[in-house]
Structure formats: C-alpha cells, structure tokens
Protein backbone atom coordinates (compact mmCIF):
# COMPACT_ATOMS: atom_id res chain seq x y z
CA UNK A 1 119.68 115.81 174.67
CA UNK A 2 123.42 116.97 175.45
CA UNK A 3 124.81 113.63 173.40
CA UNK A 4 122.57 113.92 170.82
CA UNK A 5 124.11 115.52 167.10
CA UNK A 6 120.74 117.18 166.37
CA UNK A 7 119.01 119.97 168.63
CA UNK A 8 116.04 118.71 169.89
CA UNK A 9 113.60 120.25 172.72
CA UNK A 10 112.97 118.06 175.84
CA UNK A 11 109.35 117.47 174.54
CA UNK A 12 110.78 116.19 171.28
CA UNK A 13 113.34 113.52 172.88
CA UNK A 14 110.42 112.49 175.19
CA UNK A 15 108.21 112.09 171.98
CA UNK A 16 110.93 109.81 170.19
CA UNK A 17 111.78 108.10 173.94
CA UNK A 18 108.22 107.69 173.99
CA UNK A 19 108.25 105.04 170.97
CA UNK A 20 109.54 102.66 172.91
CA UNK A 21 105.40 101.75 174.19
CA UNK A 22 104.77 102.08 170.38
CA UNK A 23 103.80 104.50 167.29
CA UNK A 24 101.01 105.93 169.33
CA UNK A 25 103.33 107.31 172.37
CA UNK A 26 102.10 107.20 176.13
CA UNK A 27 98.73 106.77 176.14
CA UNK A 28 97.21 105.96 179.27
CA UNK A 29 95.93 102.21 178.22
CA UNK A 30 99.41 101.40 177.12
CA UNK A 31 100.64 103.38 180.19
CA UNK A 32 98.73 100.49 182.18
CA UNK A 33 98.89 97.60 180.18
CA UNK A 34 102.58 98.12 179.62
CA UNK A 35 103.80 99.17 182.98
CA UNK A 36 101.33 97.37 185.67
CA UNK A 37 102.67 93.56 184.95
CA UNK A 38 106.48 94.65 185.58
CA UNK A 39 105.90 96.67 188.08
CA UNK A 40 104.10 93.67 189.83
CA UNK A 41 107.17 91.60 189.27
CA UNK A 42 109.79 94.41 190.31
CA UNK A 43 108.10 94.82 193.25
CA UNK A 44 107.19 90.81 193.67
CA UNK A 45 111.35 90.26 193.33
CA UNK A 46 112.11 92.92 195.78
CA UNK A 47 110.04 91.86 198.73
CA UNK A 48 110.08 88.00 198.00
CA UNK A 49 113.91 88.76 198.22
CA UNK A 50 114.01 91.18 201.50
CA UNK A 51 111.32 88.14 202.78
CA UNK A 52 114.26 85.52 202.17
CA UNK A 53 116.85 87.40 204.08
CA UNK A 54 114.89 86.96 207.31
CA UNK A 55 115.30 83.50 207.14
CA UNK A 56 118.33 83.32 205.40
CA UNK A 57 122.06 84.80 205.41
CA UNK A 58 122.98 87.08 202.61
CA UNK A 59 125.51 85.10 201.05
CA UNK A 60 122.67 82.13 201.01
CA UNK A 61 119.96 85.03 199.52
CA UNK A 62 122.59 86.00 197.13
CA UNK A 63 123.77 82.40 195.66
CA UNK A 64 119.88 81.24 195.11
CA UNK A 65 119.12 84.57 193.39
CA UNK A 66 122.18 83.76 190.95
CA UNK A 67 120.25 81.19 189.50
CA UNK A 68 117.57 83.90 187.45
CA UNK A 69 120.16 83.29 185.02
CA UNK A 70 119.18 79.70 184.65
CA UNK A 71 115.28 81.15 184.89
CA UNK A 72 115.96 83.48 181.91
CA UNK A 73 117.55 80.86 179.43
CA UNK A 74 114.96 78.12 180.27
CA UNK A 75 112.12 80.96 179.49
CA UNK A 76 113.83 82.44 176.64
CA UNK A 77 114.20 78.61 175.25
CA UNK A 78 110.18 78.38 175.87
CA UNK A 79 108.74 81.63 175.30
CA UNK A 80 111.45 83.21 172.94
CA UNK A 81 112.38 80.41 170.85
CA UNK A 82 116.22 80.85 171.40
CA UNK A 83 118.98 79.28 170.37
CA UNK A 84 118.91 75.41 172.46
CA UNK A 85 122.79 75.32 173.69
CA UNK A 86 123.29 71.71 175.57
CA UNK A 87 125.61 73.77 177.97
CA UNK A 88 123.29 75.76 178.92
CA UNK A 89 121.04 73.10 179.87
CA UNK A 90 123.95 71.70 182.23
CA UNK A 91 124.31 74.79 183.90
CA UNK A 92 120.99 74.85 184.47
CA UNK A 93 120.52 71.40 185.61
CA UNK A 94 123.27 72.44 188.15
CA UNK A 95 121.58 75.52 189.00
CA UNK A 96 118.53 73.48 189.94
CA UNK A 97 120.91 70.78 192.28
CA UNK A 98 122.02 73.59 194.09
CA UNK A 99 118.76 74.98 195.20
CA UNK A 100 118.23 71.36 196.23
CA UNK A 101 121.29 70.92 198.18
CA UNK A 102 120.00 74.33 199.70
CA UNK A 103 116.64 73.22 200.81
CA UNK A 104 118.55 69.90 202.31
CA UNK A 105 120.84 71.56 204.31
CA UNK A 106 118.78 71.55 207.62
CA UNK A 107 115.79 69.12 205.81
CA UNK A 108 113.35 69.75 204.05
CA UNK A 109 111.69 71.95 207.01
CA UNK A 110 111.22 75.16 208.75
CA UNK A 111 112.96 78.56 208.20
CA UNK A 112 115.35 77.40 206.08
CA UNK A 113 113.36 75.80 203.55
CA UNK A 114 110.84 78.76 203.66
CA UNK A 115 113.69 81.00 202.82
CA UNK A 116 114.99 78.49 200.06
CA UNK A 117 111.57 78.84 198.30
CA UNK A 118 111.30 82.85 198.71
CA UNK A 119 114.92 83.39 197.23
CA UNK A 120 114.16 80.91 194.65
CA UNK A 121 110.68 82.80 193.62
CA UNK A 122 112.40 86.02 193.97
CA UNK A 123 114.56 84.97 191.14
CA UNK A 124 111.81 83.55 189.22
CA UNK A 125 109.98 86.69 188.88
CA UNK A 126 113.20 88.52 188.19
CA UNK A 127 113.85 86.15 184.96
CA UNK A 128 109.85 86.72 183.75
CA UNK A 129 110.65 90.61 184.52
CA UNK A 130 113.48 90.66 181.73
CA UNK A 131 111.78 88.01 179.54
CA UNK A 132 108.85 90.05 179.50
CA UNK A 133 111.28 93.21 178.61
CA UNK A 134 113.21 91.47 175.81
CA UNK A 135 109.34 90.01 174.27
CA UNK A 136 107.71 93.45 174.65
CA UNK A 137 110.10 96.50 174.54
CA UNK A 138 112.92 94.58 172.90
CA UNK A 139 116.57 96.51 172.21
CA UNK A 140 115.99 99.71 173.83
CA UNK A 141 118.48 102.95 174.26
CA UNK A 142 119.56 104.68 176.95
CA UNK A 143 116.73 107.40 176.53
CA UNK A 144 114.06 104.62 176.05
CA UNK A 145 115.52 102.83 179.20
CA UNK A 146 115.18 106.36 181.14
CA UNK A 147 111.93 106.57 180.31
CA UNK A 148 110.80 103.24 180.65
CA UNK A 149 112.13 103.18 184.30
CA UNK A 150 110.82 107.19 184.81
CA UNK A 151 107.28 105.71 184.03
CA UNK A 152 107.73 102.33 186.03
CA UNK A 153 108.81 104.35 189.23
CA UNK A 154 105.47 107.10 188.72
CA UNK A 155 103.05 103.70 188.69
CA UNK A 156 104.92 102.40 191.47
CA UNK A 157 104.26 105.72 193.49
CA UNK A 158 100.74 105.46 192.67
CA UNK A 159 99.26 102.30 192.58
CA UNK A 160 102.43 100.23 194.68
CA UNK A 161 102.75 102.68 197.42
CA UNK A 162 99.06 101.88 198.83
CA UNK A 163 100.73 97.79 199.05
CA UNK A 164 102.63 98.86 202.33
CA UNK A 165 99.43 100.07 203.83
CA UNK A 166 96.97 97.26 203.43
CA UNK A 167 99.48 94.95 205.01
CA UNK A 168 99.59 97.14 207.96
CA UNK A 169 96.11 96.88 208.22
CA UNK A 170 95.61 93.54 207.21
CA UNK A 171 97.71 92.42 210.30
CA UNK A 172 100.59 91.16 207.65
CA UNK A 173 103.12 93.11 208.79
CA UNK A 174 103.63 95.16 212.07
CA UNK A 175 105.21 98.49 212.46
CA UNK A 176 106.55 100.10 215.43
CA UNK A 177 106.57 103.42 216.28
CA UNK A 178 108.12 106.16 213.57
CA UNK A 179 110.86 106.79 216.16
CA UNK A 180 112.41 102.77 216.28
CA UNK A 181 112.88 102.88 213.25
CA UNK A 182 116.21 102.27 211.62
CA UNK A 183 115.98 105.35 209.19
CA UNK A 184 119.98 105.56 208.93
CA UNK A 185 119.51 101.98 207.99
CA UNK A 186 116.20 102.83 205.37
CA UNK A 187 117.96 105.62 203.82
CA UNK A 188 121.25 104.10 203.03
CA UNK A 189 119.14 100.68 201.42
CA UNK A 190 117.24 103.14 199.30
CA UNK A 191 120.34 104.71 197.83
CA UNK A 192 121.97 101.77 197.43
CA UNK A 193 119.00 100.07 195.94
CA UNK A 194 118.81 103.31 193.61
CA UNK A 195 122.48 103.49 192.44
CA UNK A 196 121.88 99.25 191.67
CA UNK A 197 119.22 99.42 189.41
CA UNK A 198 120.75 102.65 187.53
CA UNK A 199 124.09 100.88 187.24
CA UNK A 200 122.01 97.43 185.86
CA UNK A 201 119.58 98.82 183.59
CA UNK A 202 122.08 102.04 182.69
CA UNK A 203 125.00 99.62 182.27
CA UNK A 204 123.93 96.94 180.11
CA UNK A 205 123.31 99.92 177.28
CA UNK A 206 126.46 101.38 177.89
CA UNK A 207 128.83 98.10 178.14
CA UNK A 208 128.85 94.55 177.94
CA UNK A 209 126.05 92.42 179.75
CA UNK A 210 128.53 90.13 181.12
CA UNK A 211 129.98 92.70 183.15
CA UNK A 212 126.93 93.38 184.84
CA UNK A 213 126.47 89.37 185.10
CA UNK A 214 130.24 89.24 186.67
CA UNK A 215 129.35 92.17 189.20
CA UNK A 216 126.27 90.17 190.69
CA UNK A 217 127.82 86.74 190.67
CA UNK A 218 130.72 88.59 192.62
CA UNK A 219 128.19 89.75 195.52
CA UNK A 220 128.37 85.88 196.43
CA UNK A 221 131.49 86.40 198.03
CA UNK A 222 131.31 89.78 198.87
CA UNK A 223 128.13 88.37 201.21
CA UNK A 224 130.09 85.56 203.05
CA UNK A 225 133.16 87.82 203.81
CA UNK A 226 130.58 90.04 205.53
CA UNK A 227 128.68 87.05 207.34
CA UNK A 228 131.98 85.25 208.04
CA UNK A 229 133.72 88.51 209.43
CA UNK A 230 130.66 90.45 211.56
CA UNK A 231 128.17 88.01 211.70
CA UNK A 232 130.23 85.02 212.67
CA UNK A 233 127.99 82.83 210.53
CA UNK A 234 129.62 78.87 209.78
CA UNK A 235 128.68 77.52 206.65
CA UNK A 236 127.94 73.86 206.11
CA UNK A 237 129.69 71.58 203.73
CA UNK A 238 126.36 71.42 202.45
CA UNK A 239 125.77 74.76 201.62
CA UNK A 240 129.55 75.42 200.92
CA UNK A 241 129.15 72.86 197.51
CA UNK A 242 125.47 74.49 196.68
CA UNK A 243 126.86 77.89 196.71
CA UNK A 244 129.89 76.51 194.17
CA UNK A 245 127.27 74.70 192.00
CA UNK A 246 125.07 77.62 191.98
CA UNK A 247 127.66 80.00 190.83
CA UNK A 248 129.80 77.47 188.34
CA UNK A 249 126.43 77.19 186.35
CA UNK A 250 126.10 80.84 186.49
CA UNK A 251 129.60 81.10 184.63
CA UNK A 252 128.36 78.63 181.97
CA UNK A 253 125.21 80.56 181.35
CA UNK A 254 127.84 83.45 180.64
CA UNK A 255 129.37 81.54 177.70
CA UNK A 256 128.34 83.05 174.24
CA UNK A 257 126.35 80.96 172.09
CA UNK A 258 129.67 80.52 169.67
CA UNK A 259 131.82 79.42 172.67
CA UNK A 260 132.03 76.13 171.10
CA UNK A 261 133.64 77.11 167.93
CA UNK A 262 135.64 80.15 169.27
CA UNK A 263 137.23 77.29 171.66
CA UNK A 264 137.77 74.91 168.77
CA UNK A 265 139.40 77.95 166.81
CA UNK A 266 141.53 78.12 169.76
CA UNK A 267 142.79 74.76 170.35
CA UNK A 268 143.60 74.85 166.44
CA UNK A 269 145.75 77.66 166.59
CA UNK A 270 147.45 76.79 169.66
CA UNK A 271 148.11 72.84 168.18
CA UNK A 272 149.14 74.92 164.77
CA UNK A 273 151.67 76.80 166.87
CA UNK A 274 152.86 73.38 168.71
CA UNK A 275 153.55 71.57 165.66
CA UNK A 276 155.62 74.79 163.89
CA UNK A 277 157.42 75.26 166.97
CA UNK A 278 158.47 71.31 166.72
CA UNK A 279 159.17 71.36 163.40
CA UNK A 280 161.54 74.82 163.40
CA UNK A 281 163.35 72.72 166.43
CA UNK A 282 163.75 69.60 164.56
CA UNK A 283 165.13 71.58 161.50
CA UNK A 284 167.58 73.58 164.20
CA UNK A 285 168.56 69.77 165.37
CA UNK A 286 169.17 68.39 161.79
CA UNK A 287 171.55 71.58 160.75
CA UNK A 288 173.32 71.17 163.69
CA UNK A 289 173.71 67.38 163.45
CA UNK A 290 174.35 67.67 159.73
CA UNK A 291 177.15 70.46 161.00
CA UNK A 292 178.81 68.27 163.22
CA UNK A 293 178.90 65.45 160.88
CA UNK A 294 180.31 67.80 158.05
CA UNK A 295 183.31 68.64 160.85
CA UNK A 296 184.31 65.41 161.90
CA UNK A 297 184.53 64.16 158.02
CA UNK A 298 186.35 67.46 157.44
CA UNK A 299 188.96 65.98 160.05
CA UNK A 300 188.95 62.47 158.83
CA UNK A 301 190.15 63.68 155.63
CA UNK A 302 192.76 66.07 156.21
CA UNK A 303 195.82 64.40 155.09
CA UNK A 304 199.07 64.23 157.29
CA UNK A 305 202.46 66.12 156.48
C-alpha cells in the first residue's frame, strides 16, 4: 500500500493479493485445497528436520538438507519439464554419494542412519513444497507472497496446532511439566525460525535467489564452528568428504542454465586479449630490433676524416 503509485484501500490490495489463488479470490474450497497440501509439507520439513537433529549434529542436519537443491532440479526435470542441464545431473549424482557416505559413516545402522533418512526426507518435502509453489502459484509478488504465507500461518493455527496434541496423547511424544521447559530456548527458535522464513520467502522477491541459496549453503560451516567450538564434536574423514560433496554439488546446482556459453564467452575474450597482448609485444620487439639494426648500419657507414 505505501510502495504502491496508485491509492488503494487495504481491502482493495487484499482483493488484487488475493489473485494469486485465482480470478475467484479466497474462497474457502480454494482456501483448503490450496493451502492444506503445503502446509502438510511445511510442517512435514520442520519436524522431520528438528527429528534429525536428535540424532544428528547440526552441521550433519545442515549438509543433508543442502541437497533439496538436488530434490528441486530432479522434480522440476520430471514434473516441470525444465531445461535437462548434464551438470546438473552431476551435482546431483554427487548430492546423492554424499548422503551415502553419510549413512556409511557408522554403517548402515542405528541413530545415525535414522537421522540420515529424517534429514534426507526433510529435504525431500522441502523440494515438493517449492515445486508445488512454482506449478501452482507460479511468479508471485511481494503482496501475493504476504498473503500466501498470512493464509498458510491461519491454517496452520487451526488445523496444525491440534498435531502437537494427539501426539501427546497418543504416547508419541512426552512432555514434562510447563515449568522444565526451556522457554528462553522456545522463544528465541521461534523468532529465529520467524525472521528465516521472512528473509527466504521475502528475499527471493526482493533480490537474487542465489543469495538466498549462498546464505543456506553457508550455515554448513557456520554449524561445525559451533559443534567444533562448544560441543567438542570430531568429525570423521568420512563425514568430512560427504559434507564437501554435498555442498560442491550444491554450488553446481547454482550455475545458470547459460553457464556454459557465458564461460565459453569468457575464455574467448580472455584468449582474444592473450593473443593482442602477444602480438603488440612482438611488434614492440621488431621496432626495437629494426632500431638497433638501423644504428649499427648508421655506424658502419659513417666515413672516416
């Protein structure tokens, strides 16, 4: 409303926001069909994510959830009918070792693999989150994104918040009393976890994508400093090379589709730029040899007195 060049009243930019779910507006069948599946998978990535951090270190968490970027191009390839880019398929061919080398690092067993396989669905249902996004809602603006997240987070209060209950008292999960909890701990998650999803969903409008790529591939090791430096944790050679597998194919996925010609444009210009710096030097060495010559015939030929 304040950016906007025309005057509009709040019900009007809700109206036009409200396009975004189609011609009709917010109608309460499009207000469930639309919202219900990714608010499943929001909350599906969230938990299968906090799930994997009990059996895993952050930094671990973190790497394995790097590869939804691998998730998202295989999907978009399938579903979407993208662009095929053979890099790509490297990077996610290398996304796929790592979570291999991850699950092998104490065998194919226990905790560790149980974590492996949470992280590694947490990341899945992050990629069919956004593929879902870019199929249904496509392009949207900053005031469709507002709204779209507005509407996601009054489901979520509705229908979600009863999830957290019927664990309770389905014996899934145990709660202590209201006074052990860590509420310093709960509040500061939740406001973190707030300002995160603003920044993602608010900053890929306002900036470049990549950025917002670059900013979760750097939690990696932003993680291990943290488990290195309070935790004490040692990391296995093992681990080490499926972290650095993980996160190299995550740079490739960040290529543009072009790369290949913008590199070849590249190499061209800087080979261009070789070969006319060569040839001004060899010119600069011919008039100077040329010079020299010219001199010591000039001497030969002076006549004596």
């Amino acid at each position: 409303m304040v950016t906007t060049r025309e005057k509009q009243s709040p019900i009007q930019k809700f109206r036009e926001c409200s396009r975004l779910f189609g011609e009709d507006g917010m109608t309460l069948k499009i207000f469930l069909k639309r919202t219900a599946p990714f608010s499943i998978l929001w909350t599906l990535t969230n938990y299968l994510y906090l799930l994997a951090l009990r059996k895993l270190t952050a930094t671990d968490v973190s790497a394995l959830y790097c590869c939804h970027k691998a998730f998202v191009f295989l999907l978009s390839w399938i579903v979407l009918k993208d662009r095929f880019m053979g890099v790509r398929i490297v990077a996610a061919i290398m996304a796929i070792t790592g979570i291999v080398m991850m699950a092998y690092a104490d065998g194919f067993h226990g905790d560790s693999f149980v974590g492996v396989a949470l992280a590694v669905g947490s990341a899945s249902t992050s990629a069919l989150y956004k593929v879902l996004f870019k199929m249904f809602l496509g392009s949207a603006n900053l005031g469709e994104v507002a709204h779209f997240l507005s509407t996601m987070g009054f489901f979520n209060l509705i229908f979600i918040s009863c999830v957290p209950l019927i664990l309770y008292f389905t014996k899934v999960e145990h709660w202590g009393s209201f006074s052990s909890l860590p509420w310093g701990y709960l509040c500061g998650l939740a406001g973190l976890w707030l300002v995160f999803n603003i920044l993602v969903n608010v900053g890929v409008v306002l900036t470049y994508p990549i950025l917002i790529s670059i900013g979760t591939l750097l939690s990696v090791p932003g993680n291990a400093a943290v488990d290195v430096l309070k935790h004490e944790v040692i990391f296995s050679v093992v681990r080490l090379a499926a972290t650095c597998i993980i996160c190299l194919g995550f740079l490739l996925l960040l290529l543009p589709e072009e790369w290949d010609s913008v590199t070849l444009r590249f190499l061209a210009n800087i080979a261009e730029k070789k070969s006319d710096q060569d040839h001004g030097e060899e010119l600069t060495e011919s008039s100077v040899h040329t010079r020299s010559r010219s001199r010591a015939n000039g001497a030969v030929s002076i006549p004596l007195a």
